[in-house]
Protein backbone atom coordinates (compact mmCIF):
# COMPACT_ATOMS: atom_id res chain seq x y z
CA UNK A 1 24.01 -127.75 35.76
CA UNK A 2 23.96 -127.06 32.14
CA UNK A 3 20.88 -127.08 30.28
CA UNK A 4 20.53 -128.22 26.76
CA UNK A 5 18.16 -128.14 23.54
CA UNK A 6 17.94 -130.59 20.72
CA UNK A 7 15.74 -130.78 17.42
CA UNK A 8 15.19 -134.54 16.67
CA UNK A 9 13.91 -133.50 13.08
CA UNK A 10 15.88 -129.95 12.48
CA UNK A 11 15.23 -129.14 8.85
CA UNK A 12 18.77 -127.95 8.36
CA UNK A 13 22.09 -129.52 9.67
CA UNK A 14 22.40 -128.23 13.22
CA UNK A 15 24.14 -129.46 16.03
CA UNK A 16 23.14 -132.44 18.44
CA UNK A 17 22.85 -130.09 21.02
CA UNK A 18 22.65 -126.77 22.00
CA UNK A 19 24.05 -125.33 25.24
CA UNK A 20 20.96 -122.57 26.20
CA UNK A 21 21.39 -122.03 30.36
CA UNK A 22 23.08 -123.10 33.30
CA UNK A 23 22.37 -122.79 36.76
CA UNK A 24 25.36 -123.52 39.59
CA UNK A 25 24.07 -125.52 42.40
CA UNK A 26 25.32 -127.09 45.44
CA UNK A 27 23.90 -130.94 46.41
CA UNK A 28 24.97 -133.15 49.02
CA UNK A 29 25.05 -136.74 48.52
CA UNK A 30 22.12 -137.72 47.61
CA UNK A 31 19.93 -134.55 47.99
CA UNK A 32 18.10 -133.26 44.97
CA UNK A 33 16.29 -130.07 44.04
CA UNK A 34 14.05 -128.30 42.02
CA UNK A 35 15.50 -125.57 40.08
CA UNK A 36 14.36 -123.45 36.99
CA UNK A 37 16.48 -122.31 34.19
CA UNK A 38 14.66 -120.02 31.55
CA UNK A 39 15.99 -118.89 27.85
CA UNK A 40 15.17 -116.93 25.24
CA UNK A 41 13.62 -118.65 22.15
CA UNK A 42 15.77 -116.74 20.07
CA UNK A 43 18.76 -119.24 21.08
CA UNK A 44 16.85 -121.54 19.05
CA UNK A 45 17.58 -119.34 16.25
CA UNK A 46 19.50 -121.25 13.23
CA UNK A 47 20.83 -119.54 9.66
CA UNK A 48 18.65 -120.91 6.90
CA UNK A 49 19.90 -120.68 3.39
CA UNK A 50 22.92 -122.25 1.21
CA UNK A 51 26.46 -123.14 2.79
CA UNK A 52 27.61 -119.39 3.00
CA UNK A 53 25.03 -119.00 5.99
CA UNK A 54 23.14 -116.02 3.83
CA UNK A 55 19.77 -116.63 4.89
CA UNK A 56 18.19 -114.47 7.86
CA UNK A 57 18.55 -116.67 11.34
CA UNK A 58 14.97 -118.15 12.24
CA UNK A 59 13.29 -120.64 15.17
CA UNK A 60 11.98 -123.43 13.78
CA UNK A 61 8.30 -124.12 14.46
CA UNK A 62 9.11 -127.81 15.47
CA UNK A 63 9.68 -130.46 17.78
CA UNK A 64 12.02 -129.37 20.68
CA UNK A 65 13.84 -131.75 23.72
CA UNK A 66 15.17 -129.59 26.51
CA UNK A 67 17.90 -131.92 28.05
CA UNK A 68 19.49 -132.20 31.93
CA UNK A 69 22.03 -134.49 32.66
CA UNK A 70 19.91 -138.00 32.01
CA UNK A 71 16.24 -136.14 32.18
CA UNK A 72 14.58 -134.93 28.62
CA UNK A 73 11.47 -132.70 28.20
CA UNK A 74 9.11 -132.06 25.08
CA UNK A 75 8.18 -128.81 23.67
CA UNK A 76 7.00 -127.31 20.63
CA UNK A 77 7.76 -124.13 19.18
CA UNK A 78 4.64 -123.09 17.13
């Protein structure tokens, strides 16, 4: 189950989505579980500067959606 981070207002052009965890798990039909995937913060970490990426890679202290398949959650990176 791959997990997945977005930045709705990323102040510099970035992805849709970033791949930042997995987790493999088996389900039977119709079972469902509770699982936790962590990640370092650093993998929120984009280039900042002009187009020849020479600006030191930084996390943005914004707005954050971690996504799973159709669920979203909200965090903030202060």
């Amino acid at each position: 189950m791959p997990v997945y981070v977005r930045e709705p207002a990323s102040p510099v052009l970035a992805p849709d989505a970033r791949m930042v965890g997995f987790t493999r798990l088996e389900l039977a039909a119709g079972q469902s579980k509770q699982v936790e995937v962590s990640f370092k913060l650093s993998q929120l970490a984009l280039t900042v500067g002009d187009v020849d990426g020479d600006g030191g890679r930084q996390v943005a202290r914004s707005g954050y959606e971690a996504v799973v398949g159709a669920e979203e959650a909200a965090f903030t990176v202060r």
